[in-house]
Every structure is written in C-alpha cells, then in structure tokens.
N, C-alpha and C. Protein backbone atom coordinates (compact mmCIF):
# COMPACT_ATOMS: atom_id res chain seq x y z
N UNK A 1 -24.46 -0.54 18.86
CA UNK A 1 -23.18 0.10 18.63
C UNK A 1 -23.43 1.48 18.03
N UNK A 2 -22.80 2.01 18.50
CA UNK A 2 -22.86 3.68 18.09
C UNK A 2 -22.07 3.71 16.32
N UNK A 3 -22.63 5.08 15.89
CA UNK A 3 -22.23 5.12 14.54
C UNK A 3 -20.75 5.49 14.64
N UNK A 4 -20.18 6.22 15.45
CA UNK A 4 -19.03 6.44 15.34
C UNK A 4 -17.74 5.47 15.54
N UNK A 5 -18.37 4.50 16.40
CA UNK A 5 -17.83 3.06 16.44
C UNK A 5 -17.89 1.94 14.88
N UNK A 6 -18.91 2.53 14.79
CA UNK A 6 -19.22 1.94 13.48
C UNK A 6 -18.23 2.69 12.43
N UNK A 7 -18.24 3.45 12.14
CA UNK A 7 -17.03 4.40 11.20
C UNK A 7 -15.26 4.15 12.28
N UNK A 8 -15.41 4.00 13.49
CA UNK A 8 -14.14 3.71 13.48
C UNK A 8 -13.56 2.40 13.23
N UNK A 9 -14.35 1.64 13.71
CA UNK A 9 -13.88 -0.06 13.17
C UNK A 9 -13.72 -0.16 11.81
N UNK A 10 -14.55 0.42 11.06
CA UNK A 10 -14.11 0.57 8.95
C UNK A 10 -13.33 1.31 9.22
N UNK A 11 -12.49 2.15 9.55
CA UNK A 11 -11.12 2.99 9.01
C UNK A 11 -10.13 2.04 9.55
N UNK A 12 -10.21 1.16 10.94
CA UNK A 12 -9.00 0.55 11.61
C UNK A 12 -9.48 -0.72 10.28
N UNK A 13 -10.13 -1.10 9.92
CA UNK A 13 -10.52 -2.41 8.96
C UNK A 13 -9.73 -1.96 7.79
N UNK A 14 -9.73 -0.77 7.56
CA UNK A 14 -9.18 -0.16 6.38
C UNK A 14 -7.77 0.18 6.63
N UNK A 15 -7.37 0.75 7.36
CA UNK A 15 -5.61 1.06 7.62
C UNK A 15 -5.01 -0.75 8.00
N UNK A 16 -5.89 -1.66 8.41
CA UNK A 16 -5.26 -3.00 8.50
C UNK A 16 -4.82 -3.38 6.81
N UNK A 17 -5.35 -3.11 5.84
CA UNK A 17 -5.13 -3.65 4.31
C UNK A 17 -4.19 -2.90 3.86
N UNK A 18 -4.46 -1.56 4.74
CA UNK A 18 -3.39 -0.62 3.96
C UNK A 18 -2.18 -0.98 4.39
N UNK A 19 -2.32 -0.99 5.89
CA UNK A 19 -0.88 -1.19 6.50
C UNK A 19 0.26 -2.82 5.71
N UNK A 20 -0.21 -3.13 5.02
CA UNK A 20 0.40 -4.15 4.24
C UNK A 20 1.46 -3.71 3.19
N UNK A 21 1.25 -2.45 2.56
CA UNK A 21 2.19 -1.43 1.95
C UNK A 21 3.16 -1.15 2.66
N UNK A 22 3.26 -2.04 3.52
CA UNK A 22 4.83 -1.81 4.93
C UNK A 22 6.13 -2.65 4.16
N UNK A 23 5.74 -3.74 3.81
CA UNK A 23 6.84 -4.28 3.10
C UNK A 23 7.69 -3.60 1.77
N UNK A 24 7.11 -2.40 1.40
CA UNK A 24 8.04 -1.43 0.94
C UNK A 24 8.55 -0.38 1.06
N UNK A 25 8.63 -0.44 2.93
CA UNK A 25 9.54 0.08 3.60
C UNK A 25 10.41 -0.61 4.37
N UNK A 26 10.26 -1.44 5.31
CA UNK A 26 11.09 -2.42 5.54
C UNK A 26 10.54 -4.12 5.16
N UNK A 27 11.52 -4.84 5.61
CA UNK A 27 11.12 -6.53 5.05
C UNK A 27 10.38 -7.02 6.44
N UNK A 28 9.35 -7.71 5.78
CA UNK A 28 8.03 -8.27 6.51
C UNK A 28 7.23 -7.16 6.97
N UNK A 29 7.10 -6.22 6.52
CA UNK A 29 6.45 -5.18 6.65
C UNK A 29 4.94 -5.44 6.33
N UNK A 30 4.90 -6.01 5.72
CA UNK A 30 3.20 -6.60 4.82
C UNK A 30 2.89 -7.64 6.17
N UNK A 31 3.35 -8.26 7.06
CA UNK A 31 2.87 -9.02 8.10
C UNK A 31 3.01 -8.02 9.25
N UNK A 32 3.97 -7.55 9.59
CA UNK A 32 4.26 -7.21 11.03
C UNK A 32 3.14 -6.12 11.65
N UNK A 33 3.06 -4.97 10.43
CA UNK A 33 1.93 -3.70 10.37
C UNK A 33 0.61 -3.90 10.69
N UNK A 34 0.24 -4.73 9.82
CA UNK A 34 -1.29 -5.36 9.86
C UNK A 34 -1.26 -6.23 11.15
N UNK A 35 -0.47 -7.11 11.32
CA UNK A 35 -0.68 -8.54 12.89
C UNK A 35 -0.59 -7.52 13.94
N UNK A 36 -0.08 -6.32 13.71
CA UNK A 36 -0.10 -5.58 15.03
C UNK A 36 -1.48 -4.54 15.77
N UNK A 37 -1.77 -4.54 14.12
CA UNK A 37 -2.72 -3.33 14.30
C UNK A 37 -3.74 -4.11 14.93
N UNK A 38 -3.95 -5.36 13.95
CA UNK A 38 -5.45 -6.57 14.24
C UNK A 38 -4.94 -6.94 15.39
N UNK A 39 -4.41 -7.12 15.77
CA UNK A 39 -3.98 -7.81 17.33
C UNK A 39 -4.61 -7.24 18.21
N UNK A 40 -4.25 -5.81 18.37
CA UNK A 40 -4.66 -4.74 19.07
C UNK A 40 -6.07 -4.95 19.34
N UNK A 41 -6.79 -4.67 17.90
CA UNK A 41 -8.32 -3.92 17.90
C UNK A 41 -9.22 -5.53 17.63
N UNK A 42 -9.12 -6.78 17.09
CA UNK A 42 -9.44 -7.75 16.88
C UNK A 42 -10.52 -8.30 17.72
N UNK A 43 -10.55 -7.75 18.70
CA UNK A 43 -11.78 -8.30 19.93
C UNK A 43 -12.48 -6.97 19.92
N UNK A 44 -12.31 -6.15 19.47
CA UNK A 44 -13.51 -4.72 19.36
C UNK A 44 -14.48 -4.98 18.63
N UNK A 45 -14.32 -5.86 17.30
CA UNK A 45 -15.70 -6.06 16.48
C UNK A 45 -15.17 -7.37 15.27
N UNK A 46 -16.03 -8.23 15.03
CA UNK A 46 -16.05 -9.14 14.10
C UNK A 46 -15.31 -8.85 12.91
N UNK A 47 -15.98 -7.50 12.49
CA UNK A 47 -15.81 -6.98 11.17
C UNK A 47 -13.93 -6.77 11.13
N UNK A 48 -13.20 -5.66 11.61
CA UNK A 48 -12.14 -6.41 11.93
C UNK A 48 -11.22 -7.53 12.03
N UNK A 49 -11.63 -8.15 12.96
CA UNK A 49 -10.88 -9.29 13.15
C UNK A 49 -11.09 -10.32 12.11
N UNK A 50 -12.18 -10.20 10.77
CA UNK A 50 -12.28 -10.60 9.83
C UNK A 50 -11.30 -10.06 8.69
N UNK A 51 -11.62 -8.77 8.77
CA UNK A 51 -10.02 -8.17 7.72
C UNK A 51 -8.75 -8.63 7.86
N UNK A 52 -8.56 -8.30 9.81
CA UNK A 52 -7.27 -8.86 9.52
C UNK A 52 -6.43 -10.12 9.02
N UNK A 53 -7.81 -11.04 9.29
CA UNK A 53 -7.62 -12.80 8.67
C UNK A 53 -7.39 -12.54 7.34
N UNK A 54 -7.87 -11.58 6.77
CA UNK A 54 -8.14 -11.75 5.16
C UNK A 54 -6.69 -11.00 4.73
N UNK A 55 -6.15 -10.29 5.63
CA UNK A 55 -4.88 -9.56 4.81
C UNK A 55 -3.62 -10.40 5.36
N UNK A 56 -3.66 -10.74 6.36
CA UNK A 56 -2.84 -11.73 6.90
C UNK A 56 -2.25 -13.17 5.45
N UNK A 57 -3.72 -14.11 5.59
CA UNK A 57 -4.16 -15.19 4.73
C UNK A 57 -3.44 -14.68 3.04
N UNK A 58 -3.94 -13.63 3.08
CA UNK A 58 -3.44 -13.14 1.24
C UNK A 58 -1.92 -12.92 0.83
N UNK A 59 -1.49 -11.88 2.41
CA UNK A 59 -0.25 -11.58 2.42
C UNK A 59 0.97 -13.17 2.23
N UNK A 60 0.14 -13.61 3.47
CA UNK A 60 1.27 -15.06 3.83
C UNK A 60 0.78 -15.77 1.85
N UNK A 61 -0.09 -15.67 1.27
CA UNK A 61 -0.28 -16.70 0.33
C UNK A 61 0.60 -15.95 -1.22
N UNK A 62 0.71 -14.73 -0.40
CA UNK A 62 1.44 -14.12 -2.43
C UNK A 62 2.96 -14.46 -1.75
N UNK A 63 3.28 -14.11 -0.40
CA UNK A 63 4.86 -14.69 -0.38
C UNK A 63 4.76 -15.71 -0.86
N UNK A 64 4.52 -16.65 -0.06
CA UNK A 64 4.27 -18.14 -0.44
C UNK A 64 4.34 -18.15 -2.10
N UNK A 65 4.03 -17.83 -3.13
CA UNK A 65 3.91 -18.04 -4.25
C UNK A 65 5.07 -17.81 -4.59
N UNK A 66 5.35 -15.83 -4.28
CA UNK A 66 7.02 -15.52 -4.68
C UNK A 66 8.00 -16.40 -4.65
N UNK A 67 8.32 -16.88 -3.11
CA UNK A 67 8.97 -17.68 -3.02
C UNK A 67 9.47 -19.32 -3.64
N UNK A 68 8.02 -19.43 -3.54
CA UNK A 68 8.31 -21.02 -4.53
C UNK A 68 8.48 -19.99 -6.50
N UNK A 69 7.99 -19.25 -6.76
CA UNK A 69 8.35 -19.31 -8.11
C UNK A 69 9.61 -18.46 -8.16
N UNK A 70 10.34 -18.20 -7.23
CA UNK A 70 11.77 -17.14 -7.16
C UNK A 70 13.03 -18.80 -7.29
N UNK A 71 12.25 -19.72 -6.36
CA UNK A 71 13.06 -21.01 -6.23
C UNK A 71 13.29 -21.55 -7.77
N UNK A 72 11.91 -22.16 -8.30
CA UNK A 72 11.99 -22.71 -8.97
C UNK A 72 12.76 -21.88 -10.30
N UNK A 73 12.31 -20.64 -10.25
CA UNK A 73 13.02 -19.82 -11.62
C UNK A 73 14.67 -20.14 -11.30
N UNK A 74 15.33 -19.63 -10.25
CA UNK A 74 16.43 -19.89 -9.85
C UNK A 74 16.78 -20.88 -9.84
N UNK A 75 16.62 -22.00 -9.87
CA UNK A 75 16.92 -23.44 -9.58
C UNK A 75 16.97 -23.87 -10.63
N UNK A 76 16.24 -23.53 -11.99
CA UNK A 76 16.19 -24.27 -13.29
C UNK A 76 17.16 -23.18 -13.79
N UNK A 77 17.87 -22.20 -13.49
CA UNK A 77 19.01 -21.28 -13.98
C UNK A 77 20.15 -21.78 -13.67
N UNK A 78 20.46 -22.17 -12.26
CA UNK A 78 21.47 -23.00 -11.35
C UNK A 78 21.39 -24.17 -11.99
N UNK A 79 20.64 -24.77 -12.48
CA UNK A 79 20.71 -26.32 -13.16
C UNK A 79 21.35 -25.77 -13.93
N UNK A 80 20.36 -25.29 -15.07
CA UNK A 80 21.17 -25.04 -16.25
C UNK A 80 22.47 -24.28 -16.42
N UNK A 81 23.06 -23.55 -16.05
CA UNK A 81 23.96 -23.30 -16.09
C UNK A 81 25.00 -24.35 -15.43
N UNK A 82 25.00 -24.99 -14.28
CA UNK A 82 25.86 -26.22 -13.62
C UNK A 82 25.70 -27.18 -14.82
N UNK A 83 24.83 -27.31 -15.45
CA UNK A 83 24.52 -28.84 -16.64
C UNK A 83 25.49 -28.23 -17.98
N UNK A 84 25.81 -26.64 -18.02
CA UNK A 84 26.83 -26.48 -19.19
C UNK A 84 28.30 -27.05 -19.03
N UNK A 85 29.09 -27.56 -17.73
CA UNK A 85 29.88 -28.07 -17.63
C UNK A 85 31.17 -27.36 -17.88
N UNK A 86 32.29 -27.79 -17.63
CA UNK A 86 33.55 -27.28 -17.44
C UNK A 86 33.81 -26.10 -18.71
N UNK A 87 33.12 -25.74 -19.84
CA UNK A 87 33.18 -25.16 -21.06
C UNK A 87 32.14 -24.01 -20.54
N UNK A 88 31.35 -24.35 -19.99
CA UNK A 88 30.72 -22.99 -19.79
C UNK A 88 31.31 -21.60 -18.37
N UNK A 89 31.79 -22.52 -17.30
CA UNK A 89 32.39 -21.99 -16.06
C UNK A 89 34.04 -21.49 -16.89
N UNK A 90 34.66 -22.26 -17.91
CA UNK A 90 35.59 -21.56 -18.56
C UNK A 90 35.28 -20.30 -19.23
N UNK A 91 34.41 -20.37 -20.32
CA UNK A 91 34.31 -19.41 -20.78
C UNK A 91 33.35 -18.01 -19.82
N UNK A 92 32.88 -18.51 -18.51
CA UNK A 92 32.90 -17.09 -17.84
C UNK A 92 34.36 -16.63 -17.33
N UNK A 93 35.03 -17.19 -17.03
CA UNK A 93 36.56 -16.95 -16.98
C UNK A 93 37.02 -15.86 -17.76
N UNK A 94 36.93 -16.59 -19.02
CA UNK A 94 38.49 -16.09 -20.21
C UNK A 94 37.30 -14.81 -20.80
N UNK A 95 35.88 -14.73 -20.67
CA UNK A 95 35.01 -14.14 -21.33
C UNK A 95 34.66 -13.98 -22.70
N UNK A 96 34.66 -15.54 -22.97
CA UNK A 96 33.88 -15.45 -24.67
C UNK A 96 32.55 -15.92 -24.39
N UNK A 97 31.75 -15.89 -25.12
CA UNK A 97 30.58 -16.01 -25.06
C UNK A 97 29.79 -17.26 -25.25
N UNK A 98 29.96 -18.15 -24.64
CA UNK A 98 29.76 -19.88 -24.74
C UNK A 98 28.57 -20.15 -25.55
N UNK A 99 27.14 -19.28 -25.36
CA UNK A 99 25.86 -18.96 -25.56
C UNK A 99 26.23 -19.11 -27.07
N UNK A 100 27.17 -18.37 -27.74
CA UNK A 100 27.16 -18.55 -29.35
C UNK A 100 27.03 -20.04 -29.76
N UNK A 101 27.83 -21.17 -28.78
CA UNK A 101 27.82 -21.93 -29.29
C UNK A 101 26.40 -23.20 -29.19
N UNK A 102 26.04 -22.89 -28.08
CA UNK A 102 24.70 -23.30 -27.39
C UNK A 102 23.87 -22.48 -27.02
N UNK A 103 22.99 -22.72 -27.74
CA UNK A 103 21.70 -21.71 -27.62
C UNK A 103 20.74 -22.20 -26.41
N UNK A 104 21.36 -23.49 -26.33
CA UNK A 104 19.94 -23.89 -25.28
C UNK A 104 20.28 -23.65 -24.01
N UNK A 105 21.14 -23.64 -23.88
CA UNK A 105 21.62 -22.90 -22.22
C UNK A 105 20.99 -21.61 -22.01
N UNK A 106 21.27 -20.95 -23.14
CA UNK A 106 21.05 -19.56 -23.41
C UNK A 106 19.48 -19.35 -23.36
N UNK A 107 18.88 -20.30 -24.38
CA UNK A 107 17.53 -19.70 -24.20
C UNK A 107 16.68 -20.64 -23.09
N UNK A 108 17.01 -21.44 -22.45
CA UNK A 108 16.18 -22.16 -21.03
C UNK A 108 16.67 -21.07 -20.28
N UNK A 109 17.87 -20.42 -19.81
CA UNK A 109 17.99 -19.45 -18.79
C UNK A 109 17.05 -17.77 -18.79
N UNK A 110 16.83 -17.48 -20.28
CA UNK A 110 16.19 -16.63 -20.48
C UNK A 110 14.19 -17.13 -20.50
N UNK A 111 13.99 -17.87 -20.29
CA UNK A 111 12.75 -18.40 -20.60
C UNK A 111 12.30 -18.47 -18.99
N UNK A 112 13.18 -19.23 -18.22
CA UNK A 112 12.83 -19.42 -17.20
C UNK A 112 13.17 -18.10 -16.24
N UNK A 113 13.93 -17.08 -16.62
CA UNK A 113 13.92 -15.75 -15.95
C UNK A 113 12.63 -15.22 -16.40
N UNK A 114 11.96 -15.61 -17.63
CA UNK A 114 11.00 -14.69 -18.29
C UNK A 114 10.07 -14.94 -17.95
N UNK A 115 9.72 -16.26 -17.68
CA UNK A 115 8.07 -16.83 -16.95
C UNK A 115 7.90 -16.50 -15.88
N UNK A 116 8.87 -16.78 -15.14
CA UNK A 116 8.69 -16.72 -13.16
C UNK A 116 9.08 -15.07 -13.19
N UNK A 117 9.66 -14.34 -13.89
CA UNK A 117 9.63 -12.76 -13.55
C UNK A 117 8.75 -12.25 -14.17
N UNK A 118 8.10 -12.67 -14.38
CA UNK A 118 6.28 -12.30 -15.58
C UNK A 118 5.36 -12.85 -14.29
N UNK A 119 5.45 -13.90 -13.95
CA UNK A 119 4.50 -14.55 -12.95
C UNK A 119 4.76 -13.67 -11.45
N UNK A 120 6.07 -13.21 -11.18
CA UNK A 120 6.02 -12.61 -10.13
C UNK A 120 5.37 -11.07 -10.11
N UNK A 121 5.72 -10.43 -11.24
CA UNK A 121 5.13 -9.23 -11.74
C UNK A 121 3.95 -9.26 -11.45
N UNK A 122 3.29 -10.30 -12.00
CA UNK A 122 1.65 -10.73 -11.95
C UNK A 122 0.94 -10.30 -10.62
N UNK A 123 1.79 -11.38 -9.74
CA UNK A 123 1.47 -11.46 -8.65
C UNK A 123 1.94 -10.06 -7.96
N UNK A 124 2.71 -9.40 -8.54
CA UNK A 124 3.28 -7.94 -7.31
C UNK A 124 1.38 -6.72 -7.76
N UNK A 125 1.33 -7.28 -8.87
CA UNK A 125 0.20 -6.18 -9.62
C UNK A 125 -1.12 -6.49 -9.01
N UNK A 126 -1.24 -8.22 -8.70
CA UNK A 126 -2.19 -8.33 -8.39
C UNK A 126 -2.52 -8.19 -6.42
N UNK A 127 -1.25 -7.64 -5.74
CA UNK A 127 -1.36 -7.21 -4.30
C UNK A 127 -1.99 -6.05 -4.21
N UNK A 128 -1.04 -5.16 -5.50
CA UNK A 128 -1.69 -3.65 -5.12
C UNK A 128 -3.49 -3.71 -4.93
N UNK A 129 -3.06 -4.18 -6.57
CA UNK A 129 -4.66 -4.02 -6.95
C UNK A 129 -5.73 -3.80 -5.93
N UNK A 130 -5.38 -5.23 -5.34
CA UNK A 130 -6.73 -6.26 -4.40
C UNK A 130 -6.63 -5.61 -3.00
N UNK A 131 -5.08 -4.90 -2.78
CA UNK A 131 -5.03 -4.28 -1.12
C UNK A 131 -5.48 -3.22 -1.43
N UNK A 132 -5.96 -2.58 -2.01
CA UNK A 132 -6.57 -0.99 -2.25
C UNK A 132 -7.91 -1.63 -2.97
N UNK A 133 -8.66 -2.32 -3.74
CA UNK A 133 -9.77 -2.80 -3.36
C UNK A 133 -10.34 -3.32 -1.83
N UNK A 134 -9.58 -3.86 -1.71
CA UNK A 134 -10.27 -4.69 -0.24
C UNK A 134 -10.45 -3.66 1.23
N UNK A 135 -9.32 -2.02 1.05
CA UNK A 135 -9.05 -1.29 1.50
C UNK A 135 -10.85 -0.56 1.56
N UNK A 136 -11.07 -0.05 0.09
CA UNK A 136 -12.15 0.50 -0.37
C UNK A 136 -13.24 -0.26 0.05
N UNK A 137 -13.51 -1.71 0.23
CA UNK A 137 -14.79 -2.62 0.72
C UNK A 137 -14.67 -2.24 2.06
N UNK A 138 -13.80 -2.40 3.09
CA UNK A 138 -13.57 -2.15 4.49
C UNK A 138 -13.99 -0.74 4.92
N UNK A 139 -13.83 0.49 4.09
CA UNK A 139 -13.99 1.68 4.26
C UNK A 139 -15.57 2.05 4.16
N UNK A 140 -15.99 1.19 3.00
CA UNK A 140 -17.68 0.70 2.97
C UNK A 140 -18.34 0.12 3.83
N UNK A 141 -17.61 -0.52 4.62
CA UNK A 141 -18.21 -1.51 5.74
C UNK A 141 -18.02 -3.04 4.95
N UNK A 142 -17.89 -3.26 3.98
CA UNK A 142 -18.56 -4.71 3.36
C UNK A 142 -17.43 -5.48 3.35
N UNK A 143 -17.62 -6.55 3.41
CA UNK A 143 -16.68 -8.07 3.41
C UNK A 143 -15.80 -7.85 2.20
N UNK A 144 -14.63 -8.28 1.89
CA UNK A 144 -13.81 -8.27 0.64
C UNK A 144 -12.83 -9.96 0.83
N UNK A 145 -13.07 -11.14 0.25
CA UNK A 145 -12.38 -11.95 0.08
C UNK A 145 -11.30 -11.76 -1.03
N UNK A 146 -10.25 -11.94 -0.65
CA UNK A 146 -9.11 -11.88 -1.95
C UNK A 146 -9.00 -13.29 -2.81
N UNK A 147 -8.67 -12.48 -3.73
CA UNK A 147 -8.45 -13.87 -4.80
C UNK A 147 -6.88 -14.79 -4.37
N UNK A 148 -7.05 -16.25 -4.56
CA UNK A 148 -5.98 -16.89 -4.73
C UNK A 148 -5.62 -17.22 -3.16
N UNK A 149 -6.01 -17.04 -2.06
CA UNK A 149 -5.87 -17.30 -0.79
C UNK A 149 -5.88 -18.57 -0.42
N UNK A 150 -5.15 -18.70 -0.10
CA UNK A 150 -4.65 -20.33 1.19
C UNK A 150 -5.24 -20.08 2.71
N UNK A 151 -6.02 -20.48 3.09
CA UNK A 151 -6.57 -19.63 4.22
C UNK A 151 -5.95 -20.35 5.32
N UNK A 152 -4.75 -20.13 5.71
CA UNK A 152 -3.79 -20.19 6.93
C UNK A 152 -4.81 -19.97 8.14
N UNK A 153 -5.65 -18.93 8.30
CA UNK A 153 -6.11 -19.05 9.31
C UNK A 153 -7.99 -18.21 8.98
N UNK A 154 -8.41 -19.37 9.64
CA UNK A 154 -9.61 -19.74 9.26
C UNK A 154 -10.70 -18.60 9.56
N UNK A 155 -11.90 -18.51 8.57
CA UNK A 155 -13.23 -17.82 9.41
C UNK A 155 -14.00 -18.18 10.27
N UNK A 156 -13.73 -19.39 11.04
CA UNK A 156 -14.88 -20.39 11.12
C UNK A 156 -15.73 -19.29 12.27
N UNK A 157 -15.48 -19.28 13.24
CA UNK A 157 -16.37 -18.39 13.92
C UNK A 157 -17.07 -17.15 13.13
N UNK A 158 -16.73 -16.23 11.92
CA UNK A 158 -17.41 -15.32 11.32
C UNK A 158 -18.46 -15.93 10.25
N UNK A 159 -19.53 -15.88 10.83
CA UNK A 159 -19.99 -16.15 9.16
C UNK A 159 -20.57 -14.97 7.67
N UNK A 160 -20.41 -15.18 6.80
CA UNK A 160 -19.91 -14.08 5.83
C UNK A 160 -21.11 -13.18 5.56
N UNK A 161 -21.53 -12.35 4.79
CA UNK A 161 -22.89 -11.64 5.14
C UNK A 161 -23.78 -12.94 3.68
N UNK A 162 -25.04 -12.79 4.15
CA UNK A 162 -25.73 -13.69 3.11
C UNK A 162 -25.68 -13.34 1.44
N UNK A 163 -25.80 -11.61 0.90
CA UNK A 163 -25.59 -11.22 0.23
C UNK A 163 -24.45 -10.34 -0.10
N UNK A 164 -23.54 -10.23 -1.03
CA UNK A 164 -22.13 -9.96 -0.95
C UNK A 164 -22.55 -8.11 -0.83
N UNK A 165 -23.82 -8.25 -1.46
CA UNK A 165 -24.31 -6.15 -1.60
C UNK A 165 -24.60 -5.87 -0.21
N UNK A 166 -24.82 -6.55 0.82
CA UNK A 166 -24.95 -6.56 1.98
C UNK A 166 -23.44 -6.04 3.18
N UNK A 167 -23.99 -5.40 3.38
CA UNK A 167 -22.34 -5.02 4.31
C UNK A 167 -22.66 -5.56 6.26
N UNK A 168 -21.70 -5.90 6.58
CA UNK A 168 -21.38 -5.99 7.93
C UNK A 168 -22.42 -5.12 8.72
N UNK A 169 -22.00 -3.62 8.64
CA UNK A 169 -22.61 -2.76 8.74
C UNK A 169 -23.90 -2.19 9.34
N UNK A 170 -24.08 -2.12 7.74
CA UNK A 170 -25.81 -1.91 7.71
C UNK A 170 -26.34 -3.47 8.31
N UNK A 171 -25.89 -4.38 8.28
CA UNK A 171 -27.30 -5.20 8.85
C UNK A 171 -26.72 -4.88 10.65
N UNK A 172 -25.59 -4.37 10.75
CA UNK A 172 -25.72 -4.33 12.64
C UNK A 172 -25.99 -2.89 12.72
N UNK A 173 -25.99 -1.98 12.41
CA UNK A 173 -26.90 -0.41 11.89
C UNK A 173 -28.50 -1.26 12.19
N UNK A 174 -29.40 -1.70 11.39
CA UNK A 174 -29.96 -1.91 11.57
C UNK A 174 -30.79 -2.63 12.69
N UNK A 175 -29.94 -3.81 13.21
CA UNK A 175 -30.24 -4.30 14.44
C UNK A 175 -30.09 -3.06 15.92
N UNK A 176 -29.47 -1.97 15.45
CA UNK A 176 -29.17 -0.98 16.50
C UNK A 176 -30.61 -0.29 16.88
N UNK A 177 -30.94 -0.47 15.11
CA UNK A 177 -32.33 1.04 14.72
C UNK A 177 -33.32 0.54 15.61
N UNK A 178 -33.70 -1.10 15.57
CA UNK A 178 -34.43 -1.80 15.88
C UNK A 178 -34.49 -1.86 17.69
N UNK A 179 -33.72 -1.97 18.34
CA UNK A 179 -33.50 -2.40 19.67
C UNK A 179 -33.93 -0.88 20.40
C-alpha cells in the first residue's frame, strides 16, 4: 500500500470519530455521519472499518446509558411527585408551596435530578474527551478502544495490534518496505 493511502485511510479513520460531533447539529447525528462515512470507505482497509465499529459501538453505548439514566431519573420524579397525592397536584394549582410541608418529596426529586444529571454530564464529558482522543490515535495510525463499550458489533475478523505502542500502520508500512 502506498503511503498516501496510508495517510488517507488515517484522516477518513479520523473524520469517522469526528464526524460523531453531528449530533450537535441535528438528532442522530453521532450515528448517521460516521455509518455513512464507514459504509462508504469500510472495505478500503481494516484499519477503518475498525474505527468505524469503535465509534458506532461507543456512540450506540453512551445513548444507551443517557437514555436508561434520563428514564430512571424521570421516573423516580413522576413517582414521586404522583406518590404526593391529591395535596400536592392541589397545591400546584392554588400555588403554595407543598415542599414546606414535606421535605421528602422535595428532596428525593432534587436528589434524583442531581445524580442522573451529574451522571449524564459525566457521560456528555466523557464523549468529547474519548472522540477527540480516539480522533488523535486514528490520525497516528494506532488502534483506540473506548472506555465503557457494549460492543453491538463485533471485531471478530480484526485482530488488534499485539502491542498497543504498535500502530496498524507501521507494521503494514513495514510489510510494504519488505516485499
């Protein structure tokens, strides 16, 4: 493989992680950008069609999280507030402040907004992070596994380089030098 093939498969490896920064322009943007790009180029080289598994797998696994902890935060708010009973749906009515009289409504609704919007934070901090790391490994040539992945869809045909300091790359650079 030529070097310039070699530098273009790391930039398309690299605009696949980036292109995940789509979902804050439109919704499903973090899937649609990347499945399109890897779709495309995915049979041009391993290295590739390995990224795109890996941004795909990460993407589908932080929704996946959002979602169940957006539920559950919401759902223990919707309890609790439905479990204050005819005195609490009144007093959003007439607008006194029911909370003075029960604190525990008050503070389970604030606790459970505070964990799961702390945990989602977490998780929004820990996309950037890892898609602009994993961006920077791809641009290197080298493998980048993300943390916390459900692997929806598998490596089994890639196998990973033996040493993580080892890049894709250089060992098929080298098999080039050689032949």
């Amino acid at each position: 493989m030529k070097n310039n093939d070699l530098k273009n498969h790391r930039h398309i490896a690299t605009f696949v992680h980036l292109l995940s920064f789509g979902k804050w322009i439109f919704p499903l943007g973090n899937f649609v950008l990347p499945i399109i790009l890897w779709t495309v180029n995915s049979k041009k080289s391993e290295f590739i069609d390995f990224n795109g598994k890996e941004v795909i797998n990460f993407q589908l696994s932080i929704t996946l999280y959002t979602v169940i902890l957006a539920l559950v935060g919401g759902g223990v708010i919707m309890g609790t507030m439905i479990s204050g009973g005819p005195l609490f749906w009144e007093s959003l009515d007439d607008g006194t402040f029911l909370f003075s009289e029960d604190a525990g409504i008050f503070s389970t609704i604030m606790a459970s907004g505070l964990i799961c919007g702390t945990a989602i934070l977490i998780l929004t901090i820990l996309d950037v992070v890892c898609t602009i790391k994993a961006a920077v490994h791809a641009n290197e040539g080298k493998e980048y596994y993300y943390p916390i992945t459900i692997r929806f869809i598998s490596h089994d045909d890639i196998a990973p380089a033996s040493d993580e300091s080892d890049s894709y790359y250089k060992e098929e650079s080298t098999k080039n030098e050689s032949i």
